[in-house]
Protein backbone atom coordinates (compact mmCIF):
# COMPACT_ATOMS: atom_id res chain seq x y z
CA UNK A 1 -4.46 2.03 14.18
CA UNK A 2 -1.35 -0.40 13.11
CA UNK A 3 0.48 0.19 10.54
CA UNK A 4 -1.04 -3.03 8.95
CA UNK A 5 -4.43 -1.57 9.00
CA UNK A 6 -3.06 1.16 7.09
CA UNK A 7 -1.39 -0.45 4.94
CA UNK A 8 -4.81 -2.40 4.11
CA UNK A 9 -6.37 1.20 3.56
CA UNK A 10 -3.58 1.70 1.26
CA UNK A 11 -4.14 -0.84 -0.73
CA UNK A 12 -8.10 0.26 -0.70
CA UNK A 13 -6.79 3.27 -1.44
CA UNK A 14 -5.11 1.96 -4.73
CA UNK A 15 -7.39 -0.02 -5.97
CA UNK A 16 -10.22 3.38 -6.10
CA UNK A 17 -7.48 5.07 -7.74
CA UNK A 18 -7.52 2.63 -10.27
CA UNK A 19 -3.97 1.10 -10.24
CA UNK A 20 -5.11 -1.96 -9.86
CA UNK A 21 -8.57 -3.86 -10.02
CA UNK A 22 -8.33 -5.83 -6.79
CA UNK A 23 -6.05 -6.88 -4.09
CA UNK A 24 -4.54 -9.85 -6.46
CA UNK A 25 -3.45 -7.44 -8.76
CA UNK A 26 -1.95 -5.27 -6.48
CA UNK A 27 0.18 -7.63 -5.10
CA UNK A 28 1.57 -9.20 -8.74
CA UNK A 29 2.26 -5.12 -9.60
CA UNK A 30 4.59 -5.28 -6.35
CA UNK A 31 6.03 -8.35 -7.65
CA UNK A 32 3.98 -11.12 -5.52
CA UNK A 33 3.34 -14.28 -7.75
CA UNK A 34 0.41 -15.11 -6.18
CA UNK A 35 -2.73 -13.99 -4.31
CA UNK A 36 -1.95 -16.23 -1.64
CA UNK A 37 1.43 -14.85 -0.96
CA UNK A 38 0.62 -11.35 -0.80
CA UNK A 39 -2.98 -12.35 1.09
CA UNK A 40 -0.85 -13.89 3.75
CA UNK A 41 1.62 -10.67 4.46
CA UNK A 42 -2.17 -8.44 4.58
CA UNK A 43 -3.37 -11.39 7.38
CA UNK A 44 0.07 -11.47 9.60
CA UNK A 45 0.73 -14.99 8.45
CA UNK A 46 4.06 -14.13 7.77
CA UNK A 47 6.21 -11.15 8.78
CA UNK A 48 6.04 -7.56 6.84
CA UNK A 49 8.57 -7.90 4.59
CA UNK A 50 10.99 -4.70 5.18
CA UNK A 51 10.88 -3.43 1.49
CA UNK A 52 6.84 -3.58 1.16
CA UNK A 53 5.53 0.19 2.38
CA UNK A 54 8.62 1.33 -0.55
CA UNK A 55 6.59 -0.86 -2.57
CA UNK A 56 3.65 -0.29 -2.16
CA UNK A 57 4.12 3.62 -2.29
CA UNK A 58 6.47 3.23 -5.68
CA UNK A 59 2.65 2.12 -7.58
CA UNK A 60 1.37 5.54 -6.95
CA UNK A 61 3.54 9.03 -5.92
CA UNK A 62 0.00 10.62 -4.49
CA UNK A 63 0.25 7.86 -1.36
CA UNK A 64 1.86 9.38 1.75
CA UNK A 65 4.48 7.19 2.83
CA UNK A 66 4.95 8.77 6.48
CA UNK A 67 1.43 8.02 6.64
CA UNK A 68 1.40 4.39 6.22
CA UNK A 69 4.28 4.07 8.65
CA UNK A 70 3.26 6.85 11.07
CA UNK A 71 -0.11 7.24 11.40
CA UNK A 72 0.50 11.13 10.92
CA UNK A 73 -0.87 12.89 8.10
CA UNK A 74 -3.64 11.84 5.02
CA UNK A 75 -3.44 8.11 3.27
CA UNK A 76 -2.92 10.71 0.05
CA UNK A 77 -0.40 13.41 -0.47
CA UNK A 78 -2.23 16.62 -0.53
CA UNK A 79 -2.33 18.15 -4.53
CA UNK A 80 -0.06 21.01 -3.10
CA UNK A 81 2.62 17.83 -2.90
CA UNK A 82 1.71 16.26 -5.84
CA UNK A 83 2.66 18.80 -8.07
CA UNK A 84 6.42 18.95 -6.64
């Protein structure tokens, strides 16, 4: 799995979680303007932008970082973690 497709499951991830209510308003909480703009970094249209995984993972401390970038580990920090 890329480390696109988990970022996509990330942003799954956030939206059951509640942070946001869609993938629109995801992308204006990490400071896109518009759906389009964060649509086309989720479709490759334009390059990952090198601040976006920090980004993403500052909406919610229970997503696992090394995760998203690694592969290794859960999408969510385990509740062991959380409570650090």
């Amino acid at each position: 799995m890329s480390e696109l497709e988990r970022i996509k499951i990330a942003v799954k991830t956030l939206i059951s979680l509640g942070i946001g209510k869609n993938q629109e308003e995801i992308g204006k909480l990490m400071g896109y303007k518009s759906k389009s703009s964060f649509s086309q970094v989720l479709n490759e249209k334009v390059p990952l932008p090198g601040e976006f995984v920090t980004k993403l993972c500052k909406l919610s401390d229970r997503l696992e970082k090394n995760w998203i970038t690694t592969g290794k580990g859960n999408v969510l920090k385990s509740d062991n973690e959380n409570k650090q």
